[in-house]
C-alpha atoms as a PDB file:
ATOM      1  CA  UNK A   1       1.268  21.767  -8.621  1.00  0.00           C
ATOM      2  CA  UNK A   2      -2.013  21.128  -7.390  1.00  0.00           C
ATOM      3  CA  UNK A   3      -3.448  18.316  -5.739  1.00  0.00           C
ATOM      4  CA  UNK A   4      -5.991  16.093  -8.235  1.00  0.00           C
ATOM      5  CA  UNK A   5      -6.764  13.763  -4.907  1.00  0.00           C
ATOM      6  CA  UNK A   6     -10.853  14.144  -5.741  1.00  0.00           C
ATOM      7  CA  UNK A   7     -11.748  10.584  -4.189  1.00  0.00           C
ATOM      8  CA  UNK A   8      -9.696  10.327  -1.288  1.00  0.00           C
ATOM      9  CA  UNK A   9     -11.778   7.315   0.262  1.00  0.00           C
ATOM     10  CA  UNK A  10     -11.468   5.144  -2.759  1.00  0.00           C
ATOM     11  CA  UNK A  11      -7.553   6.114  -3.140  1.00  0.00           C
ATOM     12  CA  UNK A  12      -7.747   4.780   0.938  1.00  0.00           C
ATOM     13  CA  UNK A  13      -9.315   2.286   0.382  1.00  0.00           C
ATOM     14  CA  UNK A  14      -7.588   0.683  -2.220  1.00  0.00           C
ATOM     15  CA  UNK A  15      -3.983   1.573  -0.982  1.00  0.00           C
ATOM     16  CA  UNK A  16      -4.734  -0.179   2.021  1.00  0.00           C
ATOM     17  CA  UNK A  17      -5.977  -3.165   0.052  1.00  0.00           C
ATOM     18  CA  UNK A  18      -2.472  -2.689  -1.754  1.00  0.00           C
ATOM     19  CA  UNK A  19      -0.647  -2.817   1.601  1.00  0.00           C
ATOM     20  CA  UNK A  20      -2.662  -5.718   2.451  1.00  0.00           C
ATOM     21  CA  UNK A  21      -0.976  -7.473  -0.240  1.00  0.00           C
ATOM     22  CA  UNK A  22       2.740  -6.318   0.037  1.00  0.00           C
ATOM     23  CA  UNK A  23       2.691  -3.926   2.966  1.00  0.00           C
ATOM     24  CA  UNK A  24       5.585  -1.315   1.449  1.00  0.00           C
ATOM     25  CA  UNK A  25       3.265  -0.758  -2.010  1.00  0.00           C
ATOM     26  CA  UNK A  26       0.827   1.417  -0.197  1.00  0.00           C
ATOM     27  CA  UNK A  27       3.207   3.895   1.224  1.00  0.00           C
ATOM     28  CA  UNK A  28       5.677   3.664  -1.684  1.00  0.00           C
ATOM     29  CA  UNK A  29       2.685   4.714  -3.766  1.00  0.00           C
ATOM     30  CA  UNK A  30       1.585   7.418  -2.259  1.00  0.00           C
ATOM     31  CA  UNK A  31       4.371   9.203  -1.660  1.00  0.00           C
ATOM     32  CA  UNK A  32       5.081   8.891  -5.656  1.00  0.00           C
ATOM     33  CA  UNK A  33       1.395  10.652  -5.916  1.00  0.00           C
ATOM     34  CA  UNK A  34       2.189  13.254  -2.881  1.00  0.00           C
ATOM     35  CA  UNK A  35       5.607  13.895  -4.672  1.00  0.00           C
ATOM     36  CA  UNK A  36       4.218  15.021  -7.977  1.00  0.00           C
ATOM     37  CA  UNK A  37       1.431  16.256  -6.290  1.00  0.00           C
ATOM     38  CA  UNK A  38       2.404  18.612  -3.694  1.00  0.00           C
ATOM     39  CA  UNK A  39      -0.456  19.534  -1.040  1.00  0.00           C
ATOM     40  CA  UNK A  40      -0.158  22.803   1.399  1.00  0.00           C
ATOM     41  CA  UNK A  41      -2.591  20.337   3.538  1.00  0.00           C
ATOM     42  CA  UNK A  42       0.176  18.503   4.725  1.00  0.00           C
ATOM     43  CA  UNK A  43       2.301  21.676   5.705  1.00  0.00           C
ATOM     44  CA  UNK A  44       2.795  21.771   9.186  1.00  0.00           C
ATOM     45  CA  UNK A  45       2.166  17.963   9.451  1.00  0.00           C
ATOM     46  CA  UNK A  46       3.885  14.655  10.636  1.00  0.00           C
ATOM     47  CA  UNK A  47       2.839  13.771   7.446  1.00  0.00           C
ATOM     48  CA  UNK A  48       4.830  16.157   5.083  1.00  0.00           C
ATOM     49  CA  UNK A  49       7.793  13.776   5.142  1.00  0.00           C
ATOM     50  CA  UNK A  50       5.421  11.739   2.633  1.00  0.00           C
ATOM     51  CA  UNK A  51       5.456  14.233  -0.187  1.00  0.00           C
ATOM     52  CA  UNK A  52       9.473  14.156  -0.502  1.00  0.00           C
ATOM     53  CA  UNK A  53      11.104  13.143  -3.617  1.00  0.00           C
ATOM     54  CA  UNK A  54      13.817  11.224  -1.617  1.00  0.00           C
ATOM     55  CA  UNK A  55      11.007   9.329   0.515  1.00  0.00           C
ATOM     56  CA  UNK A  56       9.293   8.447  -2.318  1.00  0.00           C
ATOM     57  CA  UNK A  57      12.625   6.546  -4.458  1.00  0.00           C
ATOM     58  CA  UNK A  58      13.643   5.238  -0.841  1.00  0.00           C
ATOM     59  CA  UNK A  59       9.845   3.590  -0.322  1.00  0.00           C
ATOM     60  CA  UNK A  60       9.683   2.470  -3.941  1.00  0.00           C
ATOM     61  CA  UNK A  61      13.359   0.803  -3.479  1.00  0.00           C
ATOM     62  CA  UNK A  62      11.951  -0.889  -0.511  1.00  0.00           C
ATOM     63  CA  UNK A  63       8.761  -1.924  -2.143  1.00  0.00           C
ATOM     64  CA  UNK A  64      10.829  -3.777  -4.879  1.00  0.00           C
ATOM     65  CA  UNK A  65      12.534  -5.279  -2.295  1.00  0.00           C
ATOM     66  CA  UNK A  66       9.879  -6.607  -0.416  1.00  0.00           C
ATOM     67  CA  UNK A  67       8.704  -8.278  -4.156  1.00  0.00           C
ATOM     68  CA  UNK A  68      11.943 -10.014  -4.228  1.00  0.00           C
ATOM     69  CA  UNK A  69      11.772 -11.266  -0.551  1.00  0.00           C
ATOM     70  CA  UNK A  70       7.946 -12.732  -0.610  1.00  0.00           C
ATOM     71  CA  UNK A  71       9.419 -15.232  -3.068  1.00  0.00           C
ATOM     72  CA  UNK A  72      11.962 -16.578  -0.156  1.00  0.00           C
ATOM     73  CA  UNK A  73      11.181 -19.409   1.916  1.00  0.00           C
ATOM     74  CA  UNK A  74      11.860 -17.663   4.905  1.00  0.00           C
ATOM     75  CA  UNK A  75       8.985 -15.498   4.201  1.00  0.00           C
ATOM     76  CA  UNK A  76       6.986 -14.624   7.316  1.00  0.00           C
ATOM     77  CA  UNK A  77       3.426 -15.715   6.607  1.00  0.00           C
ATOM     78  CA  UNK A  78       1.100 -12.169   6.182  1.00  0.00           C
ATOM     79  CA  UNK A  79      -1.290 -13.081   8.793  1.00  0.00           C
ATOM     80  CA  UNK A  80       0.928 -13.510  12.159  1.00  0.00           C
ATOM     81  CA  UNK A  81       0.638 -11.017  14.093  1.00  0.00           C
ATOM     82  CA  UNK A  82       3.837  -8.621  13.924  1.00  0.00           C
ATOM     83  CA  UNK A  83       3.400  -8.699   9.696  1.00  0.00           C
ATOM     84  CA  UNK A  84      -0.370  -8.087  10.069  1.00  0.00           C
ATOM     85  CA  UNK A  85       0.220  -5.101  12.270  1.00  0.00           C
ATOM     86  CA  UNK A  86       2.833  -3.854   9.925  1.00  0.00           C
ATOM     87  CA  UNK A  87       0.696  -3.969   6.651  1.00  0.00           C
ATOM     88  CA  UNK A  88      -2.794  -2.481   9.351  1.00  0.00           C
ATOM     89  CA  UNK A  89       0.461   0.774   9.767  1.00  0.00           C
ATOM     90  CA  UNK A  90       0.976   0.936   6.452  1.00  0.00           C
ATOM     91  CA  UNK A  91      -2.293   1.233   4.645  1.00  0.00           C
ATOM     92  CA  UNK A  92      -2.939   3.352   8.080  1.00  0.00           C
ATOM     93  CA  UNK A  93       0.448   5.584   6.710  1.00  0.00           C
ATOM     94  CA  UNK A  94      -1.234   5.630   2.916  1.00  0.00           C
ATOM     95  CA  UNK A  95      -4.876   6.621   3.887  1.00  0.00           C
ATOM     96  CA  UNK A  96      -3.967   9.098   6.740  1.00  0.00           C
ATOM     97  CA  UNK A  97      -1.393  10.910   4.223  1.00  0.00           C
ATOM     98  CA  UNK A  98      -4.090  11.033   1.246  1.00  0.00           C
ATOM     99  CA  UNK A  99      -7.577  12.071   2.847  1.00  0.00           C
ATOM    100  CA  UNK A 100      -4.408  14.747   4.814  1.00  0.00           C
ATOM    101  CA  UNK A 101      -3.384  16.222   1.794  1.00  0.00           C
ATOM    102  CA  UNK A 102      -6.908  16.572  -0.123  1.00  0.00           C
ATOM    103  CA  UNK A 103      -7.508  18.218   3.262  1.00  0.00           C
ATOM    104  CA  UNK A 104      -9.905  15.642   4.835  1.00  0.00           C
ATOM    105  CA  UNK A 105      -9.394  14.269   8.378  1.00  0.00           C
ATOM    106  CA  UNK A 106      -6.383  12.033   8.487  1.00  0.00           C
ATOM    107  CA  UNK A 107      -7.585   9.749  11.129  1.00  0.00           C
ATOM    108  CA  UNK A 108     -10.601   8.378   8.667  1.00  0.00           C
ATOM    109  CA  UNK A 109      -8.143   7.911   6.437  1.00  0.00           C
ATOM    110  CA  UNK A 110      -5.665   5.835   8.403  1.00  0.00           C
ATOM    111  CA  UNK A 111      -9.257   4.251   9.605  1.00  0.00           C
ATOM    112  CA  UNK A 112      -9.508   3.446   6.395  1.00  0.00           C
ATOM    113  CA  UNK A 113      -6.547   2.552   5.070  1.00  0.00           C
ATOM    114  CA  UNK A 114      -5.500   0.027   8.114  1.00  0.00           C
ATOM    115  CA  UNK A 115      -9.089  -1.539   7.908  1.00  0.00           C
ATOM    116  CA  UNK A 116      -8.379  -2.407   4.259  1.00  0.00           C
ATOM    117  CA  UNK A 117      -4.753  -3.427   4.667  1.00  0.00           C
ATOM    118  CA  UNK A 118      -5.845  -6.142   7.310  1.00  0.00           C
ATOM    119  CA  UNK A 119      -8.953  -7.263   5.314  1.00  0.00           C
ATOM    120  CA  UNK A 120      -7.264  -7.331   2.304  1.00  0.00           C
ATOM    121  CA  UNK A 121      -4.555  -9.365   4.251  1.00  0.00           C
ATOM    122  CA  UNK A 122      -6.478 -12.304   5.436  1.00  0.00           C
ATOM    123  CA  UNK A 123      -8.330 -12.134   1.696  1.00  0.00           C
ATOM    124  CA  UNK A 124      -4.689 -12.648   0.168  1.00  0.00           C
ATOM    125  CA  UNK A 125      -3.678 -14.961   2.364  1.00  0.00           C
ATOM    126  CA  UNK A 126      -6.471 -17.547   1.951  1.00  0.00           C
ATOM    127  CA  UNK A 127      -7.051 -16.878  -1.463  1.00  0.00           C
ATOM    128  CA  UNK A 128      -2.953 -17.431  -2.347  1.00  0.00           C
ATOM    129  CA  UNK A 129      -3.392 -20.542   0.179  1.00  0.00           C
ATOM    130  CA  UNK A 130      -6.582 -21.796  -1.943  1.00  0.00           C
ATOM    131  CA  UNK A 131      -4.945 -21.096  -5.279  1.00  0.00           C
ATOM    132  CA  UNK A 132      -2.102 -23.220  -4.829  1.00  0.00           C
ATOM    133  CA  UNK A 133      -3.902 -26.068  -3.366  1.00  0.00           C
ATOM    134  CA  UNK A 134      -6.043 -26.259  -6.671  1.00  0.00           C
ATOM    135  CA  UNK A 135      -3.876 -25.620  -9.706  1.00  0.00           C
ATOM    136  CA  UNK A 136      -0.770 -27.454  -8.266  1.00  0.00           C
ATOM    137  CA  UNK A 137       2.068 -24.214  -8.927  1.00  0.00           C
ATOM    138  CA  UNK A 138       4.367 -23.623  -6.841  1.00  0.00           C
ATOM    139  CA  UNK A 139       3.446 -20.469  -4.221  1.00  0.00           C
ATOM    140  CA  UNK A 140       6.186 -18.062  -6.219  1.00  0.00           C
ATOM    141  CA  UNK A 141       4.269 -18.336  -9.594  1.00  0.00           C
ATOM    142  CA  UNK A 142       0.965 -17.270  -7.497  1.00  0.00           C
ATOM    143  CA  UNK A 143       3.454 -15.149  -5.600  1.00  0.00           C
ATOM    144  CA  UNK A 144       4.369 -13.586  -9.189  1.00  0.00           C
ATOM    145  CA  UNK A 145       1.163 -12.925 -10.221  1.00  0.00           C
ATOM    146  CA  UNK A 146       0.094 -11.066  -6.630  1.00  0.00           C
ATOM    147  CA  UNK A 147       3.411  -8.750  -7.411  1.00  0.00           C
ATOM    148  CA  UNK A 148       1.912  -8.362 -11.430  1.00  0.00           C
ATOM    149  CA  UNK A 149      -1.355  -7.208  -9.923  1.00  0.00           C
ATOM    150  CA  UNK A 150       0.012  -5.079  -6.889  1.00  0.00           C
ATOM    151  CA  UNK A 151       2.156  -3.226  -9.573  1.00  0.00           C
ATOM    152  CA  UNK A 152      -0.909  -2.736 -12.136  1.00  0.00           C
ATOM    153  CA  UNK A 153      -3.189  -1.366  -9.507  1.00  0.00           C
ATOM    154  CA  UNK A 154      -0.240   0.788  -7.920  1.00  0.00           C
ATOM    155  CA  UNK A 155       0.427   2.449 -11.392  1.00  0.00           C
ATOM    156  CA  UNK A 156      -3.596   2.737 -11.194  1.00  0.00           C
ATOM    157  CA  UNK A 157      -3.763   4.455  -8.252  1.00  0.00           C
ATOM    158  CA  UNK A 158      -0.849   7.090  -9.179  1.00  0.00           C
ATOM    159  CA  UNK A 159      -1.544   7.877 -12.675  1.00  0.00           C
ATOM    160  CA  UNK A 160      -5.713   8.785 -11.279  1.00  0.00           C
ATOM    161  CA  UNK A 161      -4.322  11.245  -8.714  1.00  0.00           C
END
């Protein structure tokens, strides 16, 4: 099937930001689009691992996972250090593979993607921090509400590609 990536920096872009929220989304995400969407850009690439069927259930499982475990108290916060430079790989992982496969250079991408993940990151955080301050719910209903939006822009992202 071809590949219907036409706006690879906005697909970046906002995968990163999606990363930035729940770092597995982004990756989990594209590799749903790359699946469906096969590109002969990523042939021959470190990246072609991205357009499997089996890496794309295994990423979504993972990404459902990770909904579950924000709600835990043990929850590492977003912005220390390790997490940070996990979601800044991920959105890296999601932009690198998409501006790849519509055959753009895959370093903007993970540019890109990693800029937005961390930005996007910080954002969250202090926003989510702010939130629960001033309406008085408890962080998983806010929590809730991230995952309801993270899911809606996800299914965004996918079905435009």
């Amino acid at each position: 099937m071809a590949n219907p990536i036409t706006k690879p920096f906005w697909q970046a872009i906002g995968l990163g930001t999606l990363a930035g929220l729940r770092s597995m989304s982004a990756p989990a995400v594209t590799s749903q689009i790359l699946s469906h969407h096969q590109s002969k850009a990523l042939e021959g690439s470190p990246l072609k691992f991205i357009q499997s069927e089996k890496v794309a259930n295994a990423l979504t499982l993972l990404a459902l996972t990770e909904i579950v475990g924000d709600k835990l108290p043990g929850a590492p916060n977003r912005i220390k250090a390790p997490v940070l430079a996990t979601r800044c790989l991920s959105g890296a992982l999601a932009g690198a593979s998409i501006y790849k496969a519509s055959g753009g250079n895959a370093y903007l991408g993970a540019l890109l993607g990693g800029s937005a993940a961390v930005l996007s990151s910080f954002g969250a955080f202090y926003l989510r921090k702010y939130t629960v301050k001033s309406t008085h719910l408890v962080d998983p209903i806010i929590g809730s509400i991230e995952d309801a939006l993270v899911i809606g822009s996800g299914y965004s992202l996918a079905k435009a590609a």
